[in-house]
N, C-alpha and C. Protein backbone atom coordinates (compact mmCIF):
# COMPACT_ATOMS: atom_id res chain seq x y z
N UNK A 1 23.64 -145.01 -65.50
CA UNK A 1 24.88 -144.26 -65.53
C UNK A 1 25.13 -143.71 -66.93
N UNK A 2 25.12 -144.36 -67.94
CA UNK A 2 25.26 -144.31 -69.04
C UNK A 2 23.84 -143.01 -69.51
N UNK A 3 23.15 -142.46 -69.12
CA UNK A 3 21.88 -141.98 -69.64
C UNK A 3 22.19 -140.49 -68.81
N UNK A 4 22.65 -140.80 -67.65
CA UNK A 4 22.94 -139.31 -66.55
C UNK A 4 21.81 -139.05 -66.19
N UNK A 5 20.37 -140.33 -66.01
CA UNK A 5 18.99 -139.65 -65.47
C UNK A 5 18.59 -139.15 -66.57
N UNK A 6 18.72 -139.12 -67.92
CA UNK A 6 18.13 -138.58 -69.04
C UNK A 6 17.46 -140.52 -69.61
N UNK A 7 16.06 -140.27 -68.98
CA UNK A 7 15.66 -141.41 -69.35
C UNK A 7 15.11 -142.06 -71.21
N UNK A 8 14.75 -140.34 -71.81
CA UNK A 8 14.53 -140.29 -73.02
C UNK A 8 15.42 -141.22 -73.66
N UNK A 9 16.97 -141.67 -73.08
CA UNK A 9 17.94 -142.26 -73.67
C UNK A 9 18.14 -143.60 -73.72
N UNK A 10 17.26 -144.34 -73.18
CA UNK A 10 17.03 -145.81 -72.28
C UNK A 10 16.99 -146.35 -74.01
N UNK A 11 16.17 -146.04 -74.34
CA UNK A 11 16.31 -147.42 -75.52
C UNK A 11 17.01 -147.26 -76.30
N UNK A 12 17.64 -145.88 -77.02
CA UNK A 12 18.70 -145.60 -77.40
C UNK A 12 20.13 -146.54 -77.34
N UNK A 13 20.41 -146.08 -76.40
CA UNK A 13 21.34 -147.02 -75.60
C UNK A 13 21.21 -148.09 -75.81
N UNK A 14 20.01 -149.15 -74.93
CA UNK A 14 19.88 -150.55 -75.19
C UNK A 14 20.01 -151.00 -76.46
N UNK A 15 19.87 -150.27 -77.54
CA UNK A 15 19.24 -151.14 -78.84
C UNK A 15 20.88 -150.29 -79.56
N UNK A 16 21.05 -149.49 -79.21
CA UNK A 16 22.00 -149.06 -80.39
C UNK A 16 23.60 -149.18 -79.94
N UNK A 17 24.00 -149.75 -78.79
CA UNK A 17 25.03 -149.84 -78.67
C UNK A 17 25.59 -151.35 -77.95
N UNK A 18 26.92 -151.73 -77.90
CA UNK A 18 27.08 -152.94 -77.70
C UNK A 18 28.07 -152.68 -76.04
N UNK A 19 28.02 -153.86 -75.43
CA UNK A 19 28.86 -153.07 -74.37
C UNK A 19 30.44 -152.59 -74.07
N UNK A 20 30.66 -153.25 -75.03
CA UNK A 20 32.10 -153.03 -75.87
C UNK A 20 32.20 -151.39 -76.00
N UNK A 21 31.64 -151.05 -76.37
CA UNK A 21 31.19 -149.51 -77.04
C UNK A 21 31.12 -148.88 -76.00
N UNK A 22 30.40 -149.62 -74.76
CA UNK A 22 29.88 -148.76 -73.84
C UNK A 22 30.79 -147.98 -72.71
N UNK A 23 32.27 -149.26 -72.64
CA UNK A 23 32.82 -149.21 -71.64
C UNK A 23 34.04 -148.31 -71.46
N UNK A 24 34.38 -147.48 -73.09
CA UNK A 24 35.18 -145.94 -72.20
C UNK A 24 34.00 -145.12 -71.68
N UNK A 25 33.03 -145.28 -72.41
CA UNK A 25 31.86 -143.85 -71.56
C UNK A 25 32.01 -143.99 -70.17
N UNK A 26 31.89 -145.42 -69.74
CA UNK A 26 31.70 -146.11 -68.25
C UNK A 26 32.68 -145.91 -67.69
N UNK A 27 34.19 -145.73 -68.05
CA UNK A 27 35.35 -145.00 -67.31
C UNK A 27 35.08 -143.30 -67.40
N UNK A 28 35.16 -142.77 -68.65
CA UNK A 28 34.89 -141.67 -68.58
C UNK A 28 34.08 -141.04 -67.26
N UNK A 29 32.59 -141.46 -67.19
CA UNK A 29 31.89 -141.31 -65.94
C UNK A 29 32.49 -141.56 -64.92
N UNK A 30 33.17 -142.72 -64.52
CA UNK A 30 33.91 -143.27 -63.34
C UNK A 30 34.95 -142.15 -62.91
N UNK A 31 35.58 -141.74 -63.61
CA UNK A 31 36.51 -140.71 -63.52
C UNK A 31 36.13 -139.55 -63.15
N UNK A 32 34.67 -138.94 -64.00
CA UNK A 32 34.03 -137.98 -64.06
C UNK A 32 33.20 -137.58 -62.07
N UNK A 33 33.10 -138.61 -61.87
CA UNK A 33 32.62 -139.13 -60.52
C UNK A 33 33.75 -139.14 -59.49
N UNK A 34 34.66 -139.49 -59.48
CA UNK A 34 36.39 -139.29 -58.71
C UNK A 34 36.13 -138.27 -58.78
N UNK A 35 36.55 -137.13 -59.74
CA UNK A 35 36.85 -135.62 -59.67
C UNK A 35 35.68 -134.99 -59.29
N UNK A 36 34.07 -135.11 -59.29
CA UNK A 36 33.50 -134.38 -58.26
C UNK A 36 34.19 -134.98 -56.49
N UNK A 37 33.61 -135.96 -56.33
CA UNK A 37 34.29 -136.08 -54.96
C UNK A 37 35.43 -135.66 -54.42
N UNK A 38 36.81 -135.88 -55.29
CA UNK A 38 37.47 -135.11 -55.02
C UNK A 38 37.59 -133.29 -54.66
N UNK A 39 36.67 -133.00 -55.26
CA UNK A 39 36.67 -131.66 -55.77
C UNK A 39 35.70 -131.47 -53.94
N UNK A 40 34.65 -131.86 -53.69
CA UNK A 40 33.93 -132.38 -52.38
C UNK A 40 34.69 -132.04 -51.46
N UNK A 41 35.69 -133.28 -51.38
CA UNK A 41 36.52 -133.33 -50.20
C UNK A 41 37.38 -132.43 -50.35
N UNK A 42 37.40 -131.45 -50.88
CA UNK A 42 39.07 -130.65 -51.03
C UNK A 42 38.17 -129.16 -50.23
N UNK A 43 36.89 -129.25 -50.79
CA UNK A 43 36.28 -128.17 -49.87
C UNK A 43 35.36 -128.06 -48.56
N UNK A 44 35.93 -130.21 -47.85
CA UNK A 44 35.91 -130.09 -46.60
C UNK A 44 34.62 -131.02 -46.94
N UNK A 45 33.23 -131.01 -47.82
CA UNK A 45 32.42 -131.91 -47.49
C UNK A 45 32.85 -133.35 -47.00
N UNK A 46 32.20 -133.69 -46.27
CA UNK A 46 31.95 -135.26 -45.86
C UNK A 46 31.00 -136.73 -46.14
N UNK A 47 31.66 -137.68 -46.69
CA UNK A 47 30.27 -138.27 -46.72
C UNK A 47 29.84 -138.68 -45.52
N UNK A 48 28.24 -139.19 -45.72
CA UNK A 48 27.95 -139.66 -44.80
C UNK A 48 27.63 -141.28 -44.36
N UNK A 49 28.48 -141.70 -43.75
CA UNK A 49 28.42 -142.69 -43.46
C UNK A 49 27.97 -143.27 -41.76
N UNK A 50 27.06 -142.25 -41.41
CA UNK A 50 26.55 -142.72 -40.37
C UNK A 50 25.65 -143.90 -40.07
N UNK A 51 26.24 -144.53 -39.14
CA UNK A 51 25.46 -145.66 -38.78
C UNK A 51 24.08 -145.86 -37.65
N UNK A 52 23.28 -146.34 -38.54
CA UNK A 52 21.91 -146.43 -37.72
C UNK A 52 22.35 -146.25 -35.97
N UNK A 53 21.40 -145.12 -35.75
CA UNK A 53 21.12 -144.99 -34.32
C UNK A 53 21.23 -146.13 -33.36
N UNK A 54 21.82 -146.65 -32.44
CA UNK A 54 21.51 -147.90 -31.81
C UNK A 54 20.83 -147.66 -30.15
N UNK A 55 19.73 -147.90 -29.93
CA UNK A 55 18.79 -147.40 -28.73
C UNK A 55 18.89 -148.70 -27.67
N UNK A 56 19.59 -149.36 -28.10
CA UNK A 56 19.72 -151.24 -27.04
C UNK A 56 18.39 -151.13 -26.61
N UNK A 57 17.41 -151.22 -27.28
CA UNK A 57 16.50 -151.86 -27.09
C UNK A 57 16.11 -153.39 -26.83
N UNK A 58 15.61 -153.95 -26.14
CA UNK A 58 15.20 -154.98 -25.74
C UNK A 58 13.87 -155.34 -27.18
N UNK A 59 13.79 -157.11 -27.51
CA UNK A 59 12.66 -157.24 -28.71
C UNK A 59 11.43 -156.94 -28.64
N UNK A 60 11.22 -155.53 -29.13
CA UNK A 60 9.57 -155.22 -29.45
C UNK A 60 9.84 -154.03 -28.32
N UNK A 61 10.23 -153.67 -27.33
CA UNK A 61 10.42 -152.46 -26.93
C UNK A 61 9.49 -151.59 -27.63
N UNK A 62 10.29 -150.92 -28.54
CA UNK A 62 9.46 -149.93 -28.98
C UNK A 62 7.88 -149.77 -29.62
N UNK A 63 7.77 -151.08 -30.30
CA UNK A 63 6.55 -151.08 -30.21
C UNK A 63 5.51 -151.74 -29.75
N UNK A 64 6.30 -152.06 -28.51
CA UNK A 64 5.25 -152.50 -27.59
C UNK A 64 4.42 -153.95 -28.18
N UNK A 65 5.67 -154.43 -28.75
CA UNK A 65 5.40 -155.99 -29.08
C UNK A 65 3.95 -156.06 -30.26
N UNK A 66 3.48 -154.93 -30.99
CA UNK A 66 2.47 -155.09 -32.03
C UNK A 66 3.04 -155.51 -33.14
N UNK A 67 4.27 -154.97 -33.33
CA UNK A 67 4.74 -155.35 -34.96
C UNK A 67 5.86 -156.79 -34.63
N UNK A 68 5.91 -157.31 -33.83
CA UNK A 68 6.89 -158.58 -33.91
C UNK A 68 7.01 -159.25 -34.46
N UNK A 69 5.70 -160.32 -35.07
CA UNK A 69 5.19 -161.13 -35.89
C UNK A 69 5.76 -160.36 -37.11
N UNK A 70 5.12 -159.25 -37.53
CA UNK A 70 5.73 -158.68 -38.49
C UNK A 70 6.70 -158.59 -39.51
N UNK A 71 7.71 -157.71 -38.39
CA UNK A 71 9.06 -157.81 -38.75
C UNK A 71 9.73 -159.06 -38.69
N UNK A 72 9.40 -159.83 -37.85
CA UNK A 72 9.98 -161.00 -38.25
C UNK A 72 9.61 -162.02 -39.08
N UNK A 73 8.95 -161.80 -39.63
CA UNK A 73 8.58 -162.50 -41.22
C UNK A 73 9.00 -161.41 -42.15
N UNK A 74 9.19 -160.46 -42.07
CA UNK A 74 9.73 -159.23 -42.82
C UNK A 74 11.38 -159.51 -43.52
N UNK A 75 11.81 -159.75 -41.60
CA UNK A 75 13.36 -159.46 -41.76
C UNK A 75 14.09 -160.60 -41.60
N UNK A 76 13.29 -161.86 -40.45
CA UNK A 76 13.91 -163.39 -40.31
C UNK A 76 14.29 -162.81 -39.12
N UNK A 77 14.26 -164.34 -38.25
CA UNK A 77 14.60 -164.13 -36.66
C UNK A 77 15.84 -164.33 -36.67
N UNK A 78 17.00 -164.18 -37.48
CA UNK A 78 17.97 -164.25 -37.34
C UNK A 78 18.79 -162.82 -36.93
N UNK A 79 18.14 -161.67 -37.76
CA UNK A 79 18.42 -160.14 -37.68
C UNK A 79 17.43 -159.72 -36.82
N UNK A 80 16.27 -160.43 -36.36
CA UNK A 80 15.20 -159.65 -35.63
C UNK A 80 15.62 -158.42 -34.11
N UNK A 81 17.04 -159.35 -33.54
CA UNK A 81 17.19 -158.63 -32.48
C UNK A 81 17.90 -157.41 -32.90
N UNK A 82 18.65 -157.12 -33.90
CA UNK A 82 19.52 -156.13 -34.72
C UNK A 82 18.80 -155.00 -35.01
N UNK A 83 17.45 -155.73 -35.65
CA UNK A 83 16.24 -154.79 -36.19
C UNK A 83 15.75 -153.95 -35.44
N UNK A 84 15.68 -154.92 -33.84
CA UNK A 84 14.89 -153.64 -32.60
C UNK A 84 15.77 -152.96 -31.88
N UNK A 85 16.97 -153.22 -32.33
CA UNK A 85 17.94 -152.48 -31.12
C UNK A 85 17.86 -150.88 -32.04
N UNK A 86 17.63 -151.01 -33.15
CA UNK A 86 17.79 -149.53 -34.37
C UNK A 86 15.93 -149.30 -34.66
N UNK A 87 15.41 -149.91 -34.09
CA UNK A 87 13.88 -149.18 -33.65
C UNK A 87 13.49 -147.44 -33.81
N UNK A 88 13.08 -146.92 -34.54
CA UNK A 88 12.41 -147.19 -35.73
C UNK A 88 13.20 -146.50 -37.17
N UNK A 89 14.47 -146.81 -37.20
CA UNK A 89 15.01 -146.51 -37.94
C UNK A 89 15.18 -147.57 -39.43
């Protein structure tokens, strides 16, 4: 945040400033960030907050039960059924 993607600035930063120092820039930006969005929404953009596709898939459905093992050492059989209902998203 502090750099704006200008990575040339990374050690700069780290080594030459304290975070004390750091933290009107860090409102400044914060603010700077409000007023695009605002500025966004005033001309109708939207964010997007769409939520994964849900296909009620049954477990392994979609892929035909090859990746099961898989994903569920991937993701834990606790989310596994969550995981295939939003197949292959």
């Amino acid at each position: 945040m502090l750099t704006k993607g200008d990575i040339t600035k990374r050690d700069e930063i780290l080594w030459g400033f304290t975070i004390d120092e750091c933290k009107p820039y860090l409102d400044h930006c914060i603010r700077e960030v409000r007023f695009q969005e605002a500025v966004l929404a005033f001309l109708g953009v939207e964010e997007d907050k769409q939520e994964p596709q849900r296909r009620d898939q049954t477990l392994g459905e979609y892929c035909k039960g090859t990746d099961v093992a898989e994903c569920k050492a991937y993701f834990g059989e606790g989310v596994l059924r969550r995981v295939c209902e939003t197949c292959p998203n």
